[in-house]
C-alpha atoms as a PDB file:
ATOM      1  CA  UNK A   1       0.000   0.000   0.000  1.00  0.00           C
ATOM      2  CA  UNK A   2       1.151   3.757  -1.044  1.00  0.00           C
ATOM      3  CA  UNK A   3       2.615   6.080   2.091  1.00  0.00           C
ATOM      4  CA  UNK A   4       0.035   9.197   2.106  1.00  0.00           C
ATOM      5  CA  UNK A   5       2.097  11.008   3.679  1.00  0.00           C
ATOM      6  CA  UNK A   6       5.486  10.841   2.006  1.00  0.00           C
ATOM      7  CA  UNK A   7       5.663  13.038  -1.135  1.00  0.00           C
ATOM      8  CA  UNK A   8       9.384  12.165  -1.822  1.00  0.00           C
ATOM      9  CA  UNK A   9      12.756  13.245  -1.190  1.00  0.00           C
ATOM     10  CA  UNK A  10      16.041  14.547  -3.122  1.00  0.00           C
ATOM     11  CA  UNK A  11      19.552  14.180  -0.923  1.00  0.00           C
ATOM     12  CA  UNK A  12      22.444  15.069  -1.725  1.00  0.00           C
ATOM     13  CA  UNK A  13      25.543  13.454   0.066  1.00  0.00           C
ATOM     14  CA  UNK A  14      29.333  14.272  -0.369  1.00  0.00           C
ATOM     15  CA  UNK A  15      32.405  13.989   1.268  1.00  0.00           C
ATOM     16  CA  UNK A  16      35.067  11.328   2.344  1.00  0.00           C
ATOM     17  CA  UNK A  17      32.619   9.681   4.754  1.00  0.00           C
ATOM     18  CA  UNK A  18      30.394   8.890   1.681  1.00  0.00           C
ATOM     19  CA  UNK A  19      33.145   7.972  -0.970  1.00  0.00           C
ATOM     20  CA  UNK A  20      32.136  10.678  -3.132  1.00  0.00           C
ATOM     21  CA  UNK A  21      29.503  12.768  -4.657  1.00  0.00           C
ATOM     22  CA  UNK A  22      25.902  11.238  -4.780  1.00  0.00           C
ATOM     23  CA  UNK A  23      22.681  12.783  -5.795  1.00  0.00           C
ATOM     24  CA  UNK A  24      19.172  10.765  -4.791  1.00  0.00           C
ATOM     25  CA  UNK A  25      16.300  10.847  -5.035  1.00  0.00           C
ATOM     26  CA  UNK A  26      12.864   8.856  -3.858  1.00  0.00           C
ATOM     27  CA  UNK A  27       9.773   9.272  -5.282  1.00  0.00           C
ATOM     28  CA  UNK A  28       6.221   8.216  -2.955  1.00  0.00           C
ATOM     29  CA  UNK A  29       5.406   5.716  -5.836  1.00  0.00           C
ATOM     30  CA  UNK A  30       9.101   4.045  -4.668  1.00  0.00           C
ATOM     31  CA  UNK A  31      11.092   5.137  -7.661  1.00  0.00           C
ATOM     32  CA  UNK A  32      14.734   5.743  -6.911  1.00  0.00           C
ATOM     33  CA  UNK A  33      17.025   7.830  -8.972  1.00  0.00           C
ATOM     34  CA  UNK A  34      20.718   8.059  -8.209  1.00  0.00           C
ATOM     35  CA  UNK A  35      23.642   9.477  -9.590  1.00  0.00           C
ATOM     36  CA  UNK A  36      27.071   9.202  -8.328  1.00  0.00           C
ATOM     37  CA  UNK A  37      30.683   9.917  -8.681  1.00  0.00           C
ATOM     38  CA  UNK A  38      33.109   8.055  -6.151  1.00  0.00           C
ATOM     39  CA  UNK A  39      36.738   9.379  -5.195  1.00  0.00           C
ATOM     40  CA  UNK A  40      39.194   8.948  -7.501  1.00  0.00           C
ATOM     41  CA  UNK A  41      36.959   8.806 -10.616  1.00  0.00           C
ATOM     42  CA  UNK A  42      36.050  10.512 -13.131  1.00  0.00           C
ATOM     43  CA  UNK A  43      33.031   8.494 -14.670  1.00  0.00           C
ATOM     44  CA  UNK A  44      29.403   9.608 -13.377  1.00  0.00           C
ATOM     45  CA  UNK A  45      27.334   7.091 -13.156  1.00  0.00           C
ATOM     46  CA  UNK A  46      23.363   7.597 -13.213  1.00  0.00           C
ATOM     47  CA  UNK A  47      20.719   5.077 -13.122  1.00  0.00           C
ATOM     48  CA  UNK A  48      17.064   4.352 -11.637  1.00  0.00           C
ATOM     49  CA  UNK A  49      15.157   0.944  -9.925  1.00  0.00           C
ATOM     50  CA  UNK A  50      11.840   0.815  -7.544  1.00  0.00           C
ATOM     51  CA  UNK A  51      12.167  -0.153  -4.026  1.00  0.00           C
ATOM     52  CA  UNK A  52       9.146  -1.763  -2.275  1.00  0.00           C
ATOM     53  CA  UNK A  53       6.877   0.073  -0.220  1.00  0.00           C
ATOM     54  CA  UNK A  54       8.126  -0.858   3.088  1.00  0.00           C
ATOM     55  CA  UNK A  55      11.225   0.093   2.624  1.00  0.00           C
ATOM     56  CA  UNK A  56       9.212   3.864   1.419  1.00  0.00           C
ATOM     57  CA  UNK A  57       8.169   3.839   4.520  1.00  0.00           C
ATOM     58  CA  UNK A  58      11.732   3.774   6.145  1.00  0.00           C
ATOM     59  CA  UNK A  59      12.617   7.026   4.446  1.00  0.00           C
ATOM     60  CA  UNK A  60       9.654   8.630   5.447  1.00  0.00           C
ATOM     61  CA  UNK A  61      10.250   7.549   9.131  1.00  0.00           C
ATOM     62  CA  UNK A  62      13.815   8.510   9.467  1.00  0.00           C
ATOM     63  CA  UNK A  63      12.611  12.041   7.844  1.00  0.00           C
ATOM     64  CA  UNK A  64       9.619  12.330  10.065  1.00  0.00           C
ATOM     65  CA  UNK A  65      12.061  11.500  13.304  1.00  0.00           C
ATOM     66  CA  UNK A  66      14.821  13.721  12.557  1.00  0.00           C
ATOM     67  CA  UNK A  67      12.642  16.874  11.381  1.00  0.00           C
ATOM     68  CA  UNK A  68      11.115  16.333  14.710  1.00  0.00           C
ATOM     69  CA  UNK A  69      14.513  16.615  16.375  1.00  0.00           C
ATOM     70  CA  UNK A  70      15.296  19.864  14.184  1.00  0.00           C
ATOM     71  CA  UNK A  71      13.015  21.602  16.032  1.00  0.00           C
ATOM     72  CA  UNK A  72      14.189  20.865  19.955  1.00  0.00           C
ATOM     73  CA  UNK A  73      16.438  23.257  21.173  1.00  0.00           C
ATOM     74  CA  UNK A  74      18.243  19.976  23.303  1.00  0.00           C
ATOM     75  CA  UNK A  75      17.782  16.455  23.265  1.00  0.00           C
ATOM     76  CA  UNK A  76      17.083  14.243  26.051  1.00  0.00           C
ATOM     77  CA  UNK A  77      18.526  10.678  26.042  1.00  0.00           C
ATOM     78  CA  UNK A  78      16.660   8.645  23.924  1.00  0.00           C
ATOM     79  CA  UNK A  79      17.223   5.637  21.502  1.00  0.00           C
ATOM     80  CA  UNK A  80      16.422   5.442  17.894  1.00  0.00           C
ATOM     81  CA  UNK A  81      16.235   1.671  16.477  1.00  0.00           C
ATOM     82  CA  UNK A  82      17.389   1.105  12.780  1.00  0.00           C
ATOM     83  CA  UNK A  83      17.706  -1.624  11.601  1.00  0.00           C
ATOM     84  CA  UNK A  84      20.119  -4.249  13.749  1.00  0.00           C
ATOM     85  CA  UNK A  85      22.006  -0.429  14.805  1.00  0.00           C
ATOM     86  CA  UNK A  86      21.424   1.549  17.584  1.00  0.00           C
ATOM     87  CA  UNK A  87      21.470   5.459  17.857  1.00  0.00           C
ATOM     88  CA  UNK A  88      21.331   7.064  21.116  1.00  0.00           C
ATOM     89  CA  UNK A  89      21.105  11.046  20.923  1.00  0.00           C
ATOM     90  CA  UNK A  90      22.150  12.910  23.955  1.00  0.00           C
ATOM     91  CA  UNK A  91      22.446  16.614  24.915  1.00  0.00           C
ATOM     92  CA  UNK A  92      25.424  17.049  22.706  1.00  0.00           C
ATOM     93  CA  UNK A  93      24.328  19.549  20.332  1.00  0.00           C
ATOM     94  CA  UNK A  94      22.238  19.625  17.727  1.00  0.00           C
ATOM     95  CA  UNK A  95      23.705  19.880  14.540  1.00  0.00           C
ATOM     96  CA  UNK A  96      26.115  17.195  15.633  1.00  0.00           C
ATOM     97  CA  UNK A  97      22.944  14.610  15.724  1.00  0.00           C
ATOM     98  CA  UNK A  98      21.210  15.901  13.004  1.00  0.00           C
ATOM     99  CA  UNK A  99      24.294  15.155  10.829  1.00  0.00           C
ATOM    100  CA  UNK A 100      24.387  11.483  12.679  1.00  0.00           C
ATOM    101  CA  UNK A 101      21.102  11.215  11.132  1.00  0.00           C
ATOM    102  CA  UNK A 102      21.969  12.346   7.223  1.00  0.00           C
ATOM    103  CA  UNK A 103      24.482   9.730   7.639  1.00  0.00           C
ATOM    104  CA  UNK A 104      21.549   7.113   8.828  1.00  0.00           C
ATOM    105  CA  UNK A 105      20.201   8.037   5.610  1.00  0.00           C
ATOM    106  CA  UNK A 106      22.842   7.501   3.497  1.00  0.00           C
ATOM    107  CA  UNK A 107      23.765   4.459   4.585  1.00  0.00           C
ATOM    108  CA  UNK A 108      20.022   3.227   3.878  1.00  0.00           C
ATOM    109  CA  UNK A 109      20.007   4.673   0.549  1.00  0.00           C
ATOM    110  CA  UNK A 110      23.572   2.843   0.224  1.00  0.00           C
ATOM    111  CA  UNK A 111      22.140  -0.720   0.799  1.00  0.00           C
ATOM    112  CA  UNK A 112      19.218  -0.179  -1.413  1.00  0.00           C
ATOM    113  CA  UNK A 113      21.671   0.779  -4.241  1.00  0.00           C
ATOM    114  CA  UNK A 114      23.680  -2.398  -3.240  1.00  0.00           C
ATOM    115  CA  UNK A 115      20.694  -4.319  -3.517  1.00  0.00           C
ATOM    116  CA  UNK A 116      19.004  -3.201  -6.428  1.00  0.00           C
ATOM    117  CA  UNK A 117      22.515  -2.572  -8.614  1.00  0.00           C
ATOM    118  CA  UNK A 118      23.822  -6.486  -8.813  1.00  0.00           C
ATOM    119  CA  UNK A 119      21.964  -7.082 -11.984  1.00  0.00           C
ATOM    120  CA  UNK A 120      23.739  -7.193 -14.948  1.00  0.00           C
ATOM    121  CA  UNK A 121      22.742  -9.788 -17.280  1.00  0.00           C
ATOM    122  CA  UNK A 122      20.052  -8.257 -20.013  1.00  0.00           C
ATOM    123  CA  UNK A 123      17.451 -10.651 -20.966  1.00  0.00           C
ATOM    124  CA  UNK A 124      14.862  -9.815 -23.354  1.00  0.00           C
ATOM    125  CA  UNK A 125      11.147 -10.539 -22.216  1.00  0.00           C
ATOM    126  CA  UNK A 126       8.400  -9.223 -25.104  1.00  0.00           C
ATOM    127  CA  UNK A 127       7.581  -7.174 -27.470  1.00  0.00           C
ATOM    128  CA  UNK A 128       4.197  -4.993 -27.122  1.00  0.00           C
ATOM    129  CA  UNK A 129       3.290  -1.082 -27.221  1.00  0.00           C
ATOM    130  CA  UNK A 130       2.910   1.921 -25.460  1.00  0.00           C
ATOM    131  CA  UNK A 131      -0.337   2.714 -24.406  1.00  0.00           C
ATOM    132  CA  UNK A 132      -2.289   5.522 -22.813  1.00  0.00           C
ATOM    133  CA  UNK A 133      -0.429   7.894 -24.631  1.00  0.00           C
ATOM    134  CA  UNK A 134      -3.877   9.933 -25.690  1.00  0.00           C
ATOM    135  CA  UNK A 135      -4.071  10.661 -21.994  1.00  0.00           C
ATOM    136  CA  UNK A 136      -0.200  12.162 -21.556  1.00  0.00           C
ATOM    137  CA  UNK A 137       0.107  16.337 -21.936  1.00  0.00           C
ATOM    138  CA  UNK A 138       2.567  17.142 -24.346  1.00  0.00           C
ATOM    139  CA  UNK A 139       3.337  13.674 -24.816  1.00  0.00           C
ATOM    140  CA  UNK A 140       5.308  14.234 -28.673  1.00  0.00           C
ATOM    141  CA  UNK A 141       7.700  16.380 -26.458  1.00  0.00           C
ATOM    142  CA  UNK A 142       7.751  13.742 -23.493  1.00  0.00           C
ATOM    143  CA  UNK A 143       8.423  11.315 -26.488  1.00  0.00           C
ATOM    144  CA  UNK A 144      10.771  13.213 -28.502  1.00  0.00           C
ATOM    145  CA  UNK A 145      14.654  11.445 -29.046  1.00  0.00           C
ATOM    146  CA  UNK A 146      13.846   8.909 -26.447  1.00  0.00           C
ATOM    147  CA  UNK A 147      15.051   5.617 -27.160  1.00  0.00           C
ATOM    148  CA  UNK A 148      14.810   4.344 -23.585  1.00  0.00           C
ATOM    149  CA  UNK A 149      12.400   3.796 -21.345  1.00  0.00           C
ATOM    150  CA  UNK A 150      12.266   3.118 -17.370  1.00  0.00           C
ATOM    151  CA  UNK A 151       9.664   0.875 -16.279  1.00  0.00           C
ATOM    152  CA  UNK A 152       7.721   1.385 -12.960  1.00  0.00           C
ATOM    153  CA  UNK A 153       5.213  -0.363 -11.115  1.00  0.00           C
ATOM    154  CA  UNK A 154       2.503   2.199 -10.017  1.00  0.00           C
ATOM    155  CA  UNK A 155       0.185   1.648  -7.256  1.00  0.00           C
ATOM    156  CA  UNK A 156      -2.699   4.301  -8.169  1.00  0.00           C
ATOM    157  CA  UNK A 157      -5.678   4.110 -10.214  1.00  0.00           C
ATOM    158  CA  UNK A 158      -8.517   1.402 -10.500  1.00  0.00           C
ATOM    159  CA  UNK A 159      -5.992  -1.417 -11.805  1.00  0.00           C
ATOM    160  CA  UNK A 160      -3.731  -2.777  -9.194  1.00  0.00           C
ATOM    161  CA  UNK A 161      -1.180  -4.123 -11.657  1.00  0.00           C
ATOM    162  CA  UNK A 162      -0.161  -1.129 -13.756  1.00  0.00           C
ATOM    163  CA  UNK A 163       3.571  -0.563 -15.109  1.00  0.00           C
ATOM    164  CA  UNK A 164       4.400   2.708 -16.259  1.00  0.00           C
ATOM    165  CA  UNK A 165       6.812   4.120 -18.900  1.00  0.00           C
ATOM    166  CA  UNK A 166       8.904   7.366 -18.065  1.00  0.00           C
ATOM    167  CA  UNK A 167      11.493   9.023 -19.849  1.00  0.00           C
ATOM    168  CA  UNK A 168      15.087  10.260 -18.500  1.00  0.00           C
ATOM    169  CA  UNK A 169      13.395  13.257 -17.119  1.00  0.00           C
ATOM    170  CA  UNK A 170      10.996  11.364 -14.584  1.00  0.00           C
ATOM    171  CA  UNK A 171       8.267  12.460 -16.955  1.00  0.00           C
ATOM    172  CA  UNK A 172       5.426   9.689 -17.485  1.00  0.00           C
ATOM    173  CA  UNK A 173       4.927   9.245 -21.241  1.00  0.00           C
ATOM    174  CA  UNK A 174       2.223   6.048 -20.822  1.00  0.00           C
ATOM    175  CA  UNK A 175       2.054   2.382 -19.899  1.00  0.00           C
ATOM    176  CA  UNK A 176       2.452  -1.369 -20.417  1.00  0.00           C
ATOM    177  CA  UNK A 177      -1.085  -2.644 -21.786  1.00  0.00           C
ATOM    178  CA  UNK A 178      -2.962  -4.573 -19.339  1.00  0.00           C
ATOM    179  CA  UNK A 179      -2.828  -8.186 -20.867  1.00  0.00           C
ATOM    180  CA  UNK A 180       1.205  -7.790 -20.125  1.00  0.00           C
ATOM    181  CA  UNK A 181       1.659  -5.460 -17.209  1.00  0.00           C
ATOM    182  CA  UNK A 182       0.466  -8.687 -14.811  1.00  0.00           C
ATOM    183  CA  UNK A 183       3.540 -10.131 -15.307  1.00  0.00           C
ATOM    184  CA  UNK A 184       5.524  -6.989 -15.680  1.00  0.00           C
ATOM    185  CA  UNK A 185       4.090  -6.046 -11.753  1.00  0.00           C
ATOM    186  CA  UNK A 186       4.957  -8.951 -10.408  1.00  0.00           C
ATOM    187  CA  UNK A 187       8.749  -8.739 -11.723  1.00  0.00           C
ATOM    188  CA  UNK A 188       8.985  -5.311 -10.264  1.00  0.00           C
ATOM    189  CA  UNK A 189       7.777  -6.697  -6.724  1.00  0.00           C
ATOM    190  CA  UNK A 190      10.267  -9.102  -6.396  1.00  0.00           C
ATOM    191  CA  UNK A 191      13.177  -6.600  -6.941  1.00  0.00           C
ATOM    192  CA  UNK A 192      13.887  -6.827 -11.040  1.00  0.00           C
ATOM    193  CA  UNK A 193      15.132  -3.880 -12.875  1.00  0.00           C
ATOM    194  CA  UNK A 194      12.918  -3.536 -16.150  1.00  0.00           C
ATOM    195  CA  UNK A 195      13.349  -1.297 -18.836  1.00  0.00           C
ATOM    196  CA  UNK A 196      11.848  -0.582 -22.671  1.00  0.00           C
ATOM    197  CA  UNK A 197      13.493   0.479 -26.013  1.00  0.00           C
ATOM    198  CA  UNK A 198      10.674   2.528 -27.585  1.00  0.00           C
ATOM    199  CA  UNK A 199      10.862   2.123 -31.600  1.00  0.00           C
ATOM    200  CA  UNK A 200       7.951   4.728 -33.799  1.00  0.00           C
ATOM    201  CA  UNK A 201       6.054   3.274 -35.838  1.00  0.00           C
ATOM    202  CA  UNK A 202       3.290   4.771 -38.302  1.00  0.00           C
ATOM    203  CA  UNK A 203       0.739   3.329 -35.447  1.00  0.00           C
ATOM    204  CA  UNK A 204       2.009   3.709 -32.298  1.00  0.00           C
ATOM    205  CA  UNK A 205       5.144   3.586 -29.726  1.00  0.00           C
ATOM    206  CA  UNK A 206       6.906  -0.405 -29.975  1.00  0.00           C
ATOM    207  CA  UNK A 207       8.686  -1.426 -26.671  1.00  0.00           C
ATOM    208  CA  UNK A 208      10.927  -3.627 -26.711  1.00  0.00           C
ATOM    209  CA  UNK A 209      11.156  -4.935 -22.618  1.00  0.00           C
ATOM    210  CA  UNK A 210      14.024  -6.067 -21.811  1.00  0.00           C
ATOM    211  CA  UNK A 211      14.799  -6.929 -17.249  1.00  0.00           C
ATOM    212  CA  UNK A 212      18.041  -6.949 -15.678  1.00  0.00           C
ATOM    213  CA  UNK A 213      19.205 -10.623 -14.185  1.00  0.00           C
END
């Protein structure tokens, strides 16, 4: 089930503690965008996958408790579980804690990336079309020199098992027909990485989906 209350996030993290420059951001719907550039490198790499909804959820706690704290002049002794860690905050100042708890953050971020990133192997699944598109503002513009496609499961509307098409500016441009997107859902639930080459044709928008193994 979709957080209500958590709109989404963009971090950005930098410095030796992290290894390098990161940008990321987390989107209600559980899309993740990251780009990165670690120490002693010079190649950027960007890239996108879409976490479950618990794990949503854990951003949107960790934001809710240290926004909370941002606002207390001192801290009392407390304890703050994450995960199999432990955070005690104490009356030690509070930008000192509040930085504790970007670093939280980043190291949650960190093992999603871990997690979602191992895939490698390419392995072509079907061949169908983009649909909805009548229903997408501006969609020749959202359309225009994109050869790619991200695909993301999406948890509104009337049908429970819709996958969604956006383009490399987080723009929707239309979905994965229903008689596929069953399938398609249930691949994104379990933690694949799928994506779509989008070929024009006189008719309509051909996708070619391809997952990540």
């Amino acid at each position: 089930m979709m957080s209500n209350r958590f709109e989404g996030i963009k971090l950005e993290f930098e410095g030796l503690f992290y290894g390098g420059s990161y940008e990321i951001e987390i989107f209600s719907d559980g899309r993740f965008y990251y780009s990165f550039i670690e120490n002693e490198s010079i190649e950027i790499q960007r890239g996108c996958f879409q976490i479950l909804q618990k794990e949503v959820m854990m951003f949107e706690e960790l934001m809710e408790h240290f926004e909370l704290l941002k606002k207390q002049g001192n801290y009392t002794v407390t304890e703050f579980r994450f995960g199999n860690s432990l955070l005690l905050l104490q009356r030690n100042g509070r930008k000192e804690t509040i930085e504790v708890g970007k670093n939280m953050i980043f190291e949650y971020s960190k093992l999603l990336m871990d997690k979602y990133m191992k895939s490698t192997k390419r392995v072509f699944l079907l061949d169908t079309y983009l649909d909805g598109t009548k229903y997408i503002r501006n969609f020749n513009w959202k359309i225009k020199n994109m050869t790619t496609l991200d695909l993301f499961r999406e948890f509104s509307g009337t049908y429970i098992n819709m996958v969604a098409a956006y383009n490399d500016r987080k723009e929707k441009v239309g979905y994965v027909p229903k008689e596929h997107s069953e399938v398609l859902a249930r691949l994104v639930d379990s933690g694949k990485k799928l994506y779509a080459l989008a070929i024009p044709t006189d008719e309509a928008i051909a996708l070619k989906i391809y997952m990540y193994d």
